[in-house]
Every structure is written in structure tokens, then in C-alpha cells.
Protein backbone atom coordinates (compact mmCIF):
# COMPACT_ATOMS: atom_id res chain seq x y z
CA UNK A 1 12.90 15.14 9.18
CA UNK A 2 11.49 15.15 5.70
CA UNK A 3 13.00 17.16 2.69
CA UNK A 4 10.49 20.10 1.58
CA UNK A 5 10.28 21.39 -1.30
CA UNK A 6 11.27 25.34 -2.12
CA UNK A 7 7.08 25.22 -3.29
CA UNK A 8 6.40 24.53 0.33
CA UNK A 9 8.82 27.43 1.80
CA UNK A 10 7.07 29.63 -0.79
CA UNK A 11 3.71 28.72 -0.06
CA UNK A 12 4.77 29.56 3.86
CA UNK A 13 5.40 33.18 3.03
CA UNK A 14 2.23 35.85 3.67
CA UNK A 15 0.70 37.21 0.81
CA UNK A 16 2.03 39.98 0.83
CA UNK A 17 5.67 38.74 0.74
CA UNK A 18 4.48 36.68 -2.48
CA UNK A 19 3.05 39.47 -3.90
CA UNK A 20 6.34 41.39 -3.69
CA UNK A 21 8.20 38.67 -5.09
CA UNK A 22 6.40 38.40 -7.90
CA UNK A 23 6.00 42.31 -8.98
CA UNK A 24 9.99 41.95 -9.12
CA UNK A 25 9.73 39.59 -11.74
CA UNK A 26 9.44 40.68 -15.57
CA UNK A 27 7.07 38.87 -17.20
CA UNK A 28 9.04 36.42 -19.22
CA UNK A 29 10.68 35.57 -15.57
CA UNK A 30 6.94 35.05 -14.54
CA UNK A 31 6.37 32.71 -17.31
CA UNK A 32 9.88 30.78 -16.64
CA UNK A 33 9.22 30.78 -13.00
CA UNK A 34 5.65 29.23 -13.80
CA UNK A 35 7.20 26.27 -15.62
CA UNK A 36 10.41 26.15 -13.48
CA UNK A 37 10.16 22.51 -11.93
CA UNK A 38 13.15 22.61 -9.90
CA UNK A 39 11.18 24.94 -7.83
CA UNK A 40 7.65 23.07 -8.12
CA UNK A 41 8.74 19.68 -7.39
CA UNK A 42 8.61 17.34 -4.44
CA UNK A 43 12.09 16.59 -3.44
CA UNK A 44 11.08 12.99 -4.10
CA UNK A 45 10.32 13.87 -7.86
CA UNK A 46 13.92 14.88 -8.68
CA UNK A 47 16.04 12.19 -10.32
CA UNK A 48 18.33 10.57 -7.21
CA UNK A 49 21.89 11.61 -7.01
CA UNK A 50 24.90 9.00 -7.64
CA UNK A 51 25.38 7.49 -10.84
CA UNK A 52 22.22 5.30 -11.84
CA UNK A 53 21.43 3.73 -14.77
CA UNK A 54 17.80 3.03 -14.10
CA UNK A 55 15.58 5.25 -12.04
CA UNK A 56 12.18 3.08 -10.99
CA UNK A 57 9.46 5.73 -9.53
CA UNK A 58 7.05 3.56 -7.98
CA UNK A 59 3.78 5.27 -6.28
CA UNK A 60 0.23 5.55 -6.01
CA UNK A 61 -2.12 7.16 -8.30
CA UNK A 62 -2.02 11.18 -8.72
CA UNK A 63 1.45 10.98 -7.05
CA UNK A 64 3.02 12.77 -9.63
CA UNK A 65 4.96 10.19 -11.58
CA UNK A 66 3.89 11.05 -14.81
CA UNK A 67 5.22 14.79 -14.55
CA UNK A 68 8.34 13.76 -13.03
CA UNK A 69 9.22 11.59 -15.91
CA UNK A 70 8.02 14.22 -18.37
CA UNK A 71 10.01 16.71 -16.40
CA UNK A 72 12.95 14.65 -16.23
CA UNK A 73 12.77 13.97 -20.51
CA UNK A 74 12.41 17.91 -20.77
CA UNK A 75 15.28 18.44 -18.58
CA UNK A 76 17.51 16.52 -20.55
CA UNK A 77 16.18 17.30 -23.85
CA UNK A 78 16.30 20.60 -23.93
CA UNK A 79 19.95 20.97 -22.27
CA UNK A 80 21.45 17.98 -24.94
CA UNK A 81 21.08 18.32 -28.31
CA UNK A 82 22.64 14.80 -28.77
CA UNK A 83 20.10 13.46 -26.99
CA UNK A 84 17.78 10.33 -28.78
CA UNK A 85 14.79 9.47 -26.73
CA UNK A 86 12.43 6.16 -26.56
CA UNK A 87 9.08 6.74 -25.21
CA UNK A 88 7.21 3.63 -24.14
CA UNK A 89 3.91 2.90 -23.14
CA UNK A 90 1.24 0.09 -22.81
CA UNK A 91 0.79 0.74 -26.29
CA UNK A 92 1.34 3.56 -28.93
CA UNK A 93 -2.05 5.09 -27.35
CA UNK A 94 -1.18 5.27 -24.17
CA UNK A 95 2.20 6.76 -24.75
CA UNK A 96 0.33 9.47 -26.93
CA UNK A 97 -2.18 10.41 -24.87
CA UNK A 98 -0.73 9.99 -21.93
CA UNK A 99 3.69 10.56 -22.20
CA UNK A 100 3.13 13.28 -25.03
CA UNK A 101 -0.24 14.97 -25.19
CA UNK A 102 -1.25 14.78 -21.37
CA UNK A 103 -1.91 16.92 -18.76
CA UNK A 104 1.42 15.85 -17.64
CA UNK A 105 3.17 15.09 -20.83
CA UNK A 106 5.79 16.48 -22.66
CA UNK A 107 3.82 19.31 -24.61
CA UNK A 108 2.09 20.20 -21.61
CA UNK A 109 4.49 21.20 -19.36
CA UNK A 110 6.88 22.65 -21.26
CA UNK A 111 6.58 27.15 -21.68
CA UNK A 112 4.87 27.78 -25.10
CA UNK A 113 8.27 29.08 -27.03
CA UNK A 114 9.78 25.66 -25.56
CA UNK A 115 7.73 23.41 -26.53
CA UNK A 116 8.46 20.39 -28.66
CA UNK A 117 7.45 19.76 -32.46
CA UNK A 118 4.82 16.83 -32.76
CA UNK A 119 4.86 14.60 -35.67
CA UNK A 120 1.95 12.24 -34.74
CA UNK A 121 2.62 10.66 -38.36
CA UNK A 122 6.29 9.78 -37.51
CA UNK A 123 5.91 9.46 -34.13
CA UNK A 124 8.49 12.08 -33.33
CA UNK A 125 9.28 14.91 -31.11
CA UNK A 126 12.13 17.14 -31.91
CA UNK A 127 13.40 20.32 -29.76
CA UNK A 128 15.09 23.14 -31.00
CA UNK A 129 18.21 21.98 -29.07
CA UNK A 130 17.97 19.27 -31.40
CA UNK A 131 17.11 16.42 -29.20
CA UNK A 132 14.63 14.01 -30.21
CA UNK A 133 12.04 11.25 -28.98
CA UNK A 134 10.60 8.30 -30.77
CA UNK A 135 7.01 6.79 -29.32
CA UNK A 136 7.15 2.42 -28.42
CA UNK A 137 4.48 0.24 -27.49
CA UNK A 138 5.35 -2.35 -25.60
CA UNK A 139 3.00 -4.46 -26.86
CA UNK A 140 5.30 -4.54 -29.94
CA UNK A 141 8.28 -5.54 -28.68
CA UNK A 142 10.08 -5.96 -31.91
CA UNK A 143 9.91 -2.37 -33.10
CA UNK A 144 12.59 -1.54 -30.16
CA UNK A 145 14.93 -4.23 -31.84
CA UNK A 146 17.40 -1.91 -33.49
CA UNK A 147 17.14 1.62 -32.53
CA UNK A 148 19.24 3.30 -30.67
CA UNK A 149 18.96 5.45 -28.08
CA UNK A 150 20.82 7.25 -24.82
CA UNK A 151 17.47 8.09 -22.79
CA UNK A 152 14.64 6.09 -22.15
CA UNK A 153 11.19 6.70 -20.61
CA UNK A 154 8.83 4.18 -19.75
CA UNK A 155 5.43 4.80 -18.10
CA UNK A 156 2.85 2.07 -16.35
CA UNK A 157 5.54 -1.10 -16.68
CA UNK A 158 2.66 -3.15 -14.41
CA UNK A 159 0.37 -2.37 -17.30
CA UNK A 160 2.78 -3.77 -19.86
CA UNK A 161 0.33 -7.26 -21.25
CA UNK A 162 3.05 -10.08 -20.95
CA UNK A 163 0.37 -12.92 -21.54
CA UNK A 164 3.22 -14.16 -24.26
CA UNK A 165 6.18 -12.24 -22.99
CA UNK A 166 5.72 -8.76 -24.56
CA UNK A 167 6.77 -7.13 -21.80
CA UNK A 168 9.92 -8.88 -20.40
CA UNK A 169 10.84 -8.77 -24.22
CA UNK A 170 10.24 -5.07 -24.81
CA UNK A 171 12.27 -4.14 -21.76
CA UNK A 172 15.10 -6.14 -22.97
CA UNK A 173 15.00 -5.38 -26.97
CA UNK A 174 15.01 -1.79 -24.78
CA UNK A 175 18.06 -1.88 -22.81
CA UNK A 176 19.89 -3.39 -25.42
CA UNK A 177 19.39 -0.60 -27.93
CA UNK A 178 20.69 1.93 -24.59
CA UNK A 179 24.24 2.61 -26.45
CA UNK A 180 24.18 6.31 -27.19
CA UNK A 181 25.92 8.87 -25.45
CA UNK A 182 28.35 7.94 -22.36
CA UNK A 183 25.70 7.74 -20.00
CA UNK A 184 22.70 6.14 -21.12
CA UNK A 185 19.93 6.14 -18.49
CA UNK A 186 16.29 4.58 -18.15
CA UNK A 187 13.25 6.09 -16.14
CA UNK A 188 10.18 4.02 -15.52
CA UNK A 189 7.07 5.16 -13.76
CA UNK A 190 4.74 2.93 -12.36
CA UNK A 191 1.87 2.37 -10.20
CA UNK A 192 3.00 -1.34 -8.09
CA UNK A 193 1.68 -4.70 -9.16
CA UNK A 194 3.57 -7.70 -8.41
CA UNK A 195 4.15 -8.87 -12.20
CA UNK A 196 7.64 -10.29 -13.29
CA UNK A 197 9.02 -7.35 -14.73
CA UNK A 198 7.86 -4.62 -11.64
CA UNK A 199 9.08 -7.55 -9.19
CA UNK A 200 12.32 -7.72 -10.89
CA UNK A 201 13.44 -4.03 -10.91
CA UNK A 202 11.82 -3.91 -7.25
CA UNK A 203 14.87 -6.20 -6.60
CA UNK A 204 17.56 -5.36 -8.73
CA UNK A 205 21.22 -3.82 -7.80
CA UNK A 206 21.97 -0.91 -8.35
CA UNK A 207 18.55 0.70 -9.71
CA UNK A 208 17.17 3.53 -7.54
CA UNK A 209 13.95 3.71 -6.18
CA UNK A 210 11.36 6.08 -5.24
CA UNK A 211 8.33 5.45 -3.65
CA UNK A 212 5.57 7.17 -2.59
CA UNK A 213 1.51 7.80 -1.93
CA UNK A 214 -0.98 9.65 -3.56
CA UNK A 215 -1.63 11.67 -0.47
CA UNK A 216 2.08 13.56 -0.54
CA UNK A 217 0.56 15.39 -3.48
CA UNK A 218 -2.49 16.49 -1.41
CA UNK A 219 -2.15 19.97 -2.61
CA UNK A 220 -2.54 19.29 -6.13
CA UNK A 221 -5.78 16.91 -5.59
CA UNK A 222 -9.05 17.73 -5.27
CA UNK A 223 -10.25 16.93 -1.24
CA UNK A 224 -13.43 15.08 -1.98
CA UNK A 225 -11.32 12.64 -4.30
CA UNK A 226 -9.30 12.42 -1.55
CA UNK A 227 -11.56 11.82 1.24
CA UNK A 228 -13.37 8.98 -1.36
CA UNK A 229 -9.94 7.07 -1.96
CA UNK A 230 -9.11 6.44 1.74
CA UNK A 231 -12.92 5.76 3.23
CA UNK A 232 -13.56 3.21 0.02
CA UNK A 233 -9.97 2.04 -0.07
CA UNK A 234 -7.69 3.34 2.64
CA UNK A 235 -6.05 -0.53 4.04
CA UNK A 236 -7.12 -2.50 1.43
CA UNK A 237 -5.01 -4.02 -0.88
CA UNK A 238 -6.24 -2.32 -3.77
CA UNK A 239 -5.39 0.97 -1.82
CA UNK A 240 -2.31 -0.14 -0.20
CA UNK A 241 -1.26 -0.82 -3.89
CA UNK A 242 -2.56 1.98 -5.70
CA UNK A 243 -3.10 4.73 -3.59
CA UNK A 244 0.78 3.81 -0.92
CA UNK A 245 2.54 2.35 -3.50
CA UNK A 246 3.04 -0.97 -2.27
CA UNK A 247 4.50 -3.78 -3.91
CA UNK A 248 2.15 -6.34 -2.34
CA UNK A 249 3.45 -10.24 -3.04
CA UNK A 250 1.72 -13.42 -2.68
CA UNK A 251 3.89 -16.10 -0.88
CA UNK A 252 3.91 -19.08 -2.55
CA UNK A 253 2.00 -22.13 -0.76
CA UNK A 254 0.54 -19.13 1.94
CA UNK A 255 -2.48 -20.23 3.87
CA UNK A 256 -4.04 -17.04 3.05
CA UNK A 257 -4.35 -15.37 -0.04
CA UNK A 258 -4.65 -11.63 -0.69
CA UNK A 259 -7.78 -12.25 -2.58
CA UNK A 260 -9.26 -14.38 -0.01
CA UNK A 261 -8.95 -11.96 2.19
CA UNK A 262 -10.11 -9.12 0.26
CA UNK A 263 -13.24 -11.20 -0.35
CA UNK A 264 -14.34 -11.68 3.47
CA UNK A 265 -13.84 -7.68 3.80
CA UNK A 266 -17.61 -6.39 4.73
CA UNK A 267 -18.70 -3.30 6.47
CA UNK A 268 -16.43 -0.48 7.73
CA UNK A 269 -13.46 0.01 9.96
CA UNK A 270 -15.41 2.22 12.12
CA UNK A 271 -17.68 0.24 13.85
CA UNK A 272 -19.68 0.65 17.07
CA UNK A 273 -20.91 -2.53 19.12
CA UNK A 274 -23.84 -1.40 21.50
CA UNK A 275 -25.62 -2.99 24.67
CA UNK A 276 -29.14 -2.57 24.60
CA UNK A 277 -30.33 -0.81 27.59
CA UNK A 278 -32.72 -2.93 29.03
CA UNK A 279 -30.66 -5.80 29.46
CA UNK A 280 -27.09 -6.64 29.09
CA UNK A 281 -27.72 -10.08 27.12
CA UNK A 282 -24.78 -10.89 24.93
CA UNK A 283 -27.60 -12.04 22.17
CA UNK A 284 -28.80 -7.89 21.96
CA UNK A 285 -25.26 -6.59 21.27
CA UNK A 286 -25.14 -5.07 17.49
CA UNK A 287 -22.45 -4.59 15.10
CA UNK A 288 -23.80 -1.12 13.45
CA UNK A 289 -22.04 -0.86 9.96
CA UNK A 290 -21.03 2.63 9.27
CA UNK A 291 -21.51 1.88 5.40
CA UNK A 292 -24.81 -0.44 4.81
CA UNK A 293 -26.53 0.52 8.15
CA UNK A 294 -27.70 -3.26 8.97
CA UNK A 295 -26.83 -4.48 12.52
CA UNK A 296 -25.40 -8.30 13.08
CA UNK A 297 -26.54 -9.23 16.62
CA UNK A 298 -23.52 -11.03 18.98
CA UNK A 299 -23.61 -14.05 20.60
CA UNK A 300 -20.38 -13.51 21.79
CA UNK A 301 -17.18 -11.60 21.59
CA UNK A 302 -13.64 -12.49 22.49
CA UNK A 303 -10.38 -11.15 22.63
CA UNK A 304 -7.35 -13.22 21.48
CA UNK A 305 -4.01 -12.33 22.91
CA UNK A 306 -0.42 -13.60 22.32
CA UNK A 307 1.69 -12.24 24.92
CA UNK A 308 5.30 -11.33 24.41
CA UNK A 309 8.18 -12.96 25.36
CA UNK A 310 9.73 -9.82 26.93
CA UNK A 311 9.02 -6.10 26.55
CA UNK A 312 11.51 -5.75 24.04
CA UNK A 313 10.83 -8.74 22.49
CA UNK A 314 7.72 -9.50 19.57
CA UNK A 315 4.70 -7.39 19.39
CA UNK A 316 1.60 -8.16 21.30
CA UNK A 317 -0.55 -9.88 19.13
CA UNK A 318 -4.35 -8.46 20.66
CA UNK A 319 -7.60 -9.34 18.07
CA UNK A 320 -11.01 -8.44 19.22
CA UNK A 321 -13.56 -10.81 17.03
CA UNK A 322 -17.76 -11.90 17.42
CA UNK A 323 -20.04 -14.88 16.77
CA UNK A 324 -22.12 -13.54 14.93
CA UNK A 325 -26.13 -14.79 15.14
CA UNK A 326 -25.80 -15.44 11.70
CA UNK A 327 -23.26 -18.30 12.93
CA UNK A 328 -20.60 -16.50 11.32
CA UNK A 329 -17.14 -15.02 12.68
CA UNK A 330 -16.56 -10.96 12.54
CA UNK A 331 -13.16 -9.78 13.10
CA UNK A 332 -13.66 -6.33 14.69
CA UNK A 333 -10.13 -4.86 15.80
CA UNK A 334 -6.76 -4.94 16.14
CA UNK A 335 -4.96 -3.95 18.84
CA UNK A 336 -1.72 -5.07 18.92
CA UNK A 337 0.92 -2.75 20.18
CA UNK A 338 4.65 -2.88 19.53
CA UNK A 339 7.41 -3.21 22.35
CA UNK A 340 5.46 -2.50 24.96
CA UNK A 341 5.71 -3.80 28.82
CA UNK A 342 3.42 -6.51 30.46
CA UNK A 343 1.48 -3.48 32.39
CA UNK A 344 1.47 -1.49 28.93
CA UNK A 345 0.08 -4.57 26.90
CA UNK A 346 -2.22 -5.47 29.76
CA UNK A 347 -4.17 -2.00 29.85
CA UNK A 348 -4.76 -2.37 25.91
CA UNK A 349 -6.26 -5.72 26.24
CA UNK A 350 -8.64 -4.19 29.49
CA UNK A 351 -9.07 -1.31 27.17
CA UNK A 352 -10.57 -3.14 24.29
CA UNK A 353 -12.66 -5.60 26.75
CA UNK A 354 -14.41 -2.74 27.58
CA UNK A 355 -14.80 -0.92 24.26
CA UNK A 356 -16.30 -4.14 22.67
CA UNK A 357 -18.09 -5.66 25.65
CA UNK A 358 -16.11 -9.09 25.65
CA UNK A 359 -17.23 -11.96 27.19
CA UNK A 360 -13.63 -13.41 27.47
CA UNK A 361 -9.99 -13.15 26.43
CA UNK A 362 -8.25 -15.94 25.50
CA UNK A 363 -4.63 -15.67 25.97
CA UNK A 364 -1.63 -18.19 25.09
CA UNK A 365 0.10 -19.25 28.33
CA UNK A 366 3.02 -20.99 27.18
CA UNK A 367 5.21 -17.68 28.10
CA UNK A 368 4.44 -18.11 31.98
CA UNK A 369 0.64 -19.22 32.26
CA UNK A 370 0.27 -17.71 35.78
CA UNK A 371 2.36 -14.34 34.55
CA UNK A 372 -0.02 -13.54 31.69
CA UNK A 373 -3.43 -14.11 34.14
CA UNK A 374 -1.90 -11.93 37.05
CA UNK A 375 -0.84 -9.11 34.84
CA UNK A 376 -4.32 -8.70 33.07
CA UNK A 377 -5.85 -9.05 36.00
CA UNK A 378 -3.81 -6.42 37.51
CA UNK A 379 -4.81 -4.35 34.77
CA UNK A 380 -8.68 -5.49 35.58
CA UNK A 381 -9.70 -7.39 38.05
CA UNK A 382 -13.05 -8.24 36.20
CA UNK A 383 -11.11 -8.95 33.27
CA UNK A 384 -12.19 -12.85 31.81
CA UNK A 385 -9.26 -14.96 31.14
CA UNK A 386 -8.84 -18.08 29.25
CA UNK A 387 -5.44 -19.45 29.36
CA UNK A 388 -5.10 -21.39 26.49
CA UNK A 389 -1.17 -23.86 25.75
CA UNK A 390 0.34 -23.84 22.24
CA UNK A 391 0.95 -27.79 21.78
CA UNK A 392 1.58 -27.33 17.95
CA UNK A 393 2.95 -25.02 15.82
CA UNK A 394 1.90 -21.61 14.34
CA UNK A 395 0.77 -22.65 11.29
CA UNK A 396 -0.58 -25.96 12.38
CA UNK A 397 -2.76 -24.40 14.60
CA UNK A 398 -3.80 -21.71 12.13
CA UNK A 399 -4.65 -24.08 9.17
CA UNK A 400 -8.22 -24.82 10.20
CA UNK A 401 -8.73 -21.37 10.74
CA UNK A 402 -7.79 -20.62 6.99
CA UNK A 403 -10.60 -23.07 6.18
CA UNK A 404 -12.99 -21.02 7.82
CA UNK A 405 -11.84 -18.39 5.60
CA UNK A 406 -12.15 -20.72 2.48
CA UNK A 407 -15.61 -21.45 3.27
CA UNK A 408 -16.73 -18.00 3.90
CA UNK A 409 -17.94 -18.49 7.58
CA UNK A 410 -15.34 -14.98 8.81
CA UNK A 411 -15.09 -11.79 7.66
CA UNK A 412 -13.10 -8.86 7.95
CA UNK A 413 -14.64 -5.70 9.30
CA UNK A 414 -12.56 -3.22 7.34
CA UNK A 415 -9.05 -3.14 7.07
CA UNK A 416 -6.13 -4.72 9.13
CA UNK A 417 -3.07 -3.98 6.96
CA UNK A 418 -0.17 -5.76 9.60
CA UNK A 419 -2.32 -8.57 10.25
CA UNK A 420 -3.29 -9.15 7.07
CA UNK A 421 0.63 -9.38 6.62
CA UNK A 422 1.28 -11.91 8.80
CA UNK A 423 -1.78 -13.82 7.15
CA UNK A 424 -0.91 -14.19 3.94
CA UNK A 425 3.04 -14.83 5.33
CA UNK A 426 2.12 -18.31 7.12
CA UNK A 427 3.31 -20.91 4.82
CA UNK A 428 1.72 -24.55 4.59
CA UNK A 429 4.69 -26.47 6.13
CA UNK A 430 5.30 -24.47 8.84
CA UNK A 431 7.26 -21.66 7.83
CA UNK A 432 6.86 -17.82 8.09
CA UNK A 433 7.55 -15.44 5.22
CA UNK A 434 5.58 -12.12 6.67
CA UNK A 435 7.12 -9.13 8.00
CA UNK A 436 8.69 -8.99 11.60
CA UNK A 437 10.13 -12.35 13.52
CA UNK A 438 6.82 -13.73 14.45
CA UNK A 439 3.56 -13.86 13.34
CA UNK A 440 2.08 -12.62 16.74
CA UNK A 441 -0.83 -10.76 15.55
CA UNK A 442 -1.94 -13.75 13.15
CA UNK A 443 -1.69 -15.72 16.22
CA UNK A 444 -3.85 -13.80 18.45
CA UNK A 445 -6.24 -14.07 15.30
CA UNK A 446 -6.15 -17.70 15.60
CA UNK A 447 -6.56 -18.29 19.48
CA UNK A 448 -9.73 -15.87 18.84
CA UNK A 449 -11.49 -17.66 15.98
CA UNK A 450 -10.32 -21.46 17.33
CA UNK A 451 -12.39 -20.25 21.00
CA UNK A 452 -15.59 -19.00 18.63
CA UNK A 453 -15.41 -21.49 15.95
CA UNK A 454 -13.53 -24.29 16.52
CA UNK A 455 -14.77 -25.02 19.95
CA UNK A 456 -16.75 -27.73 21.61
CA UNK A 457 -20.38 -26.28 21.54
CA UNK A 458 -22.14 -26.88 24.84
CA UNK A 459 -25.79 -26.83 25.09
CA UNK A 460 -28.13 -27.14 27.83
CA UNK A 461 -29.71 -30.39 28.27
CA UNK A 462 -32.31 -32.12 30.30
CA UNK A 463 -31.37 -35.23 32.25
């Protein structure tokens, strides 16, 4: 069960109960209370306990980071008087704008009596405790050489231009000048891209981590902003990465790329494929596009299945995908389902026959050829099955199916976050770098696309 915050308990209370709360408070405790961010914050946004010497918040957009490491500074500041601050940014703007003089920044969310003085000229903040901050760019490494410091903030590290090693170098020329006080300690904030220096940290001992998505701050974003991020975004790598938080990699020497993936993505996830009602003809089912509102007429549509080896075993890889009239391939659904017995499996796959109209199923036989037919058919007798046996490998099999890719001829009809996974995890070579044991979903993928694409064509022909 997730941590809430005391926010949350408050907001649980009737009005009334707030109400009386409230009228018991003078109002200087009003004010404090307003600014109190022990109270306010996420449990998430609190620094970690245990002795850390770097705290990495990673998360998407409008998560909060910002305030938290604002918060954090103020905390500190205002309770040491020995305490020497660097501030870094992308560059002495963004630290400015953003770390001092935003909504969330240090002036802001501090109570008016509190607040820091601002010397824009020396780049200095200085509490009345006596603590003080000094504004970086870290696209001038070299001013960190020398200064000291006990505390250190550092907002948008994936932003941080490295094109000649700023970055890696300001982070250093950073931690090296960390010899104040008996505790020095380092926050960074950061929305997740896979460059060195995010990468690094991701992976480092010792350095804790919090992660997190732009929907756990839900009540402090507007709903239509909300509703926007996930129908435009909401599986795609862009929005895995900056609305989740994801660290996304690419795998060296995949056969996928994210970005080739990301360029095949048409349409919308919700997607409706239709019969016409005068006749049942494969060639007058419709892909209807939630987004554009143009229809791609079927020729056909499969559904590729890699069974599991037991129920406890892999996950069902089950991909529904079309032939497109326009010759090219759609991939419409995924159904895979996770530990899940032969009968359980089997209904899913007769489940998504019927949803999408599909002409056939193609399913991998290796794991008991006569097994896999009798248990779908169990689940429908009607059901169309294709056994197909794995002679090569994975990868080898799934290599001319990345070509497709390459050449533009299939497309994603929105998002497919797990199988997208095990994509961009097949390596050339034959390994697997993706998440669980097996690539089973990518698999089911493959059989699909090699039964639509890669097959011998038959036409009719007069003798």
C-alpha cells in the first residue's frame, strides 16, 4: 500500500472539519501552515532516509521535482547558517528563472518574512540564518573549479549540452569542490534521457533514487493538460520518458530502434475494425482511426501467438496485425497475458479473433504442435489455426521483419509499450537484452508479420 501524504488525510476531512481546523489557527500559524511543506508534500518528495550523499529525483514533467529541490535547499538553509550552496542549471538562465525566481524556486516558496535576499549582480542568495547560495551554469564548467561548498542543487542534468564534455566536467569540477561541512550532500532533479551523465547516476552505488509520473501530482495540474498528455503521448516513448519517468536505453547493435519505431506509429490506440453489412468480404473490413478519421480497408488479419512453455512459465506472446490494401502491415493489438494457463491463454486468443474478425492465427508449435491446436480449439471450435515450427532462432527469424520496418511497409497503431521492449531488446547476433526471459511478445509479432508479409503470395491462375 502506497504512503499518503498528511495533504491527502486533510483533503479527506468534510468541510466543515477543515473549517474548524483552520479558525483555531492564528493567522501567522495560517501563513506557516500555508508554506509548511512537510505537510504539502508527496511522501515521494521528501529527501530518502539513510545516509546519502546524492539524492537523484528522476520523473516526468509537472511531477514536482523542481519544488522538492527548492524545498529541500530551503529546508537546509534556513535551519544551517553554515550552510554554502551551488545552484546549477543548463545555464545561468535557467538556474535564474527557473531554481531562484520560479514558480517553484527558492523565492517563491518560501513565507514573505523568510524569504531570501537576491543579488542578481553577484549571483547570490543569502538567508538571515546566514546560509548562502551561489548560481552555476553548467555550460561553464570551469567556474565550479574552486569553490567550495557543503550543499548542492542541480536541476535538468539531461539538459546539461555535453557536445565537448561540459557536462560530465561540471558534475565533476562539482563534486570535487563538495568539502564543507561533515556531510556534504548533492540533489539533482531531472526529467530521464539516456545521456552519459543521467545513465551514470541511474547506475551508481549508493545514490538514492526517486522516480515518478506526472500524473501522481494530478491534483496540482490542470485536467485538460492532463487528458492532452496521455491521448497525444500516453505509451510513446516521448511520454514514457517525459510524462513516467523512464530511463529508456537503446541496446547497442538492436534490430529495432526506438526511433524506428516511433516513426511507423500512425493512428490511435483505440481503433475499431468493422464488417460491412452486406457482405462479410475480408477486402470491406476498415481500420477507422480515432484521430485522422480515414479508413484502411483489410485484406486480411491474423493473429500471431507464441504459446508458453507452462502456465508458470513466459508470457503468452498474442499480436493481432492486417494487410492493409495499401500493401502495407498494421499492427492493431496486443494481447499478451502474463502467467496464465493453456485454457486462460486460449480464450484471449478466441477473444481477439472475434474482436478483430481474423482470418487466421498463426501459432508456434514447437511446444507440443497438437497441444497448442486442441486447446484453441477447445476454446473455439471455429477458431483458424496455423501451426507454424521455429527452425531458427529468435532473432534470426525476426531480422527480415525489422527490414520491413526499415523500409516503412508496417506501422504501429498506437502504442505497445512491452512489446516495443522486447523489440528494441533483440540483438543482431542472437542475443536478448529486453525485459523478462524471453522475447515472447516480439515473437508473436514476428510469426504475424512473416504469415502477411513474408509469405508465398498465391494467386489464381488459369490453366
Amino acid at each position: 500500500m502506497n504512503e499518503i501524504s498528511e495533504a491527502e488525510i486533510f483533503a479527506e476531512w468534510t468541510a466543515a472539519e477543515r473549517k474548524q481546523f483552520l479558525s483555531r489557527l492564528s493567522a501567522s500559524e495560517q501563513q506557516e501552515f500555508l508554506y509548511c511543506w512537510p505537510f504539502w508534500a508527496r511522501p515521494e518528495q521528501k529527501p530518502p532516509a539513510g545516509d546519502w550523499a546524492i539524492w537523484l529525483i528522476m520523473a516526468g514533467r509537472g511531477y514536482g521535482k523542481t519544488r522538492a529541490g527548492a524545498e529541500w535547499v530551503r529546508s537546509i538553509a534556513e535551519s544551517d547558517g553554515s550552510a554554502r550552496f551551488a545552484l546549477v542549471g543548463a545555464n545561468y538562465g535557467e538556474t535564474r528563472t527557473v531554481m531562484v525566481e520560479g514558480e517553484s524556486g527558492l523565492l517563491s516558496i518560501a513565507p514573505p518574512q523568510q524569504r531570501p535576499t537576491w543579488e542578481p549582480s553577484l549571483k547570490r542568495l543569502s538567508w538571515e540564518s546566514g546560509a548562502e547560495a551561489h548560481l552555476y551554469s553548467a555550460a561553464e564548467p570551469e567556474g565550479l573549479r574552486g569553490p567550495q561548498h557543503s550543499h548542492a542543487w542541480c536541476d535538468e542534468i539531461a539538459k546539461w549540452m555535453n557536445n565537448a564534455g561540459q557536462a560530465e566536467a561540471a558534475w565533476d569540477n562539482l563534486k570535487m569542490g563538495l568539502r564543507l561541512g561533515y556531510r556534504p550532500q548533492l540533489v539533482a532533479t531531472t526529467t530521464p534521457r539516456p545521456v552519459p551523465l543521467v545513465r551514470a547516476l541511474a547506475k551508481g552505488d549508493g545514490i538514492a533514487i526517486s522516480k515518478g509520473r506526472t500524473l501522481d501530482n494530478d491534483l496540482h495540474l490542470p485536467v485538460p493538460f492532463l487528458t492532452a498528455m496521455t491521448a497525444d503521448y500516453g505509451g510513446t516513448r516521448l511520454g514514457r520518458q517525459e510524462l513516467d519517468g523512464e530511463l529508456i536505453e537503446e541496446v547497442e547493435g538492436a534490430l529495432w530502434t526506438r526511433a524506428m519505431i516511433e516513426a511507423c506509429r500512425v493512428g490511435d490506440a483505440a481503433v475499431r475494425v468493422e464488417r460491412s453489412r452486406a457482405t462479410c468480404a475480408s477486402r470491406n473490413r476498415s481500420l477507422d482511426y480515432a484521430r485522422d478519421e480515414r479508413k484502411i480497408g483489410f485484406a486480411r488479419i491474423v493473429i500471431g501467438v507464441d504459446p508458453p512453455a507452462s502456465a508458470t512459465g513466459d508470457a503468452c506472446g498474442i499480436v493481432v496485425a492486417g494487410l492493409g490494401v495499401d500493401g502495407k502491415a498494421y499492427i492493431l493489438a496486443d494481447c499478451s497475458v502474463e502467467k496464465a494457463s493453456p485454457e486462460t491463454w486460449a480464450r484471449k486468443v478466441a477473444d481477439a479473433a472475434d474482436r478483430f474478425a481474423a482470418d487466421r492465427v498463426i501459432a508456434e508449435a514447437n511446444q507440443g504442435g497438437a497441444m497448442v491446436k486442441s486447446v484453441l480449439h477447445a476454446a473455439k471450435i471455429s477458431l483458424p489455426v496455423k501451426l507454424v515450427h521455429a527452425s531458427r532462432g529468435k532473432v534470426a527469424r525476426a531480422e527480415p521483419v525489422a527490414a520491413l520496418y526499415e523500409n516503412g511497409r508496417v506501422h504501429h497503431v498506437g502504442a505497445f509499450p512491452q512489446l516495443e521492449d522486447e523489440m528494441c531488446g533483440l540483438l543482431v547476433g542472437g542475443d536478448y537484452e529486453g525485459p523478462g526471459r524471453s522475447p515472447d511478445r516480439a515473437d508473436a509479432l514476428v510469426w504475424a508479420l512473416t504469415e502477411l508479409m513474408l509469405g508465398k503470395a498465391r494467386e489464381p491462375r488459369v490453366r
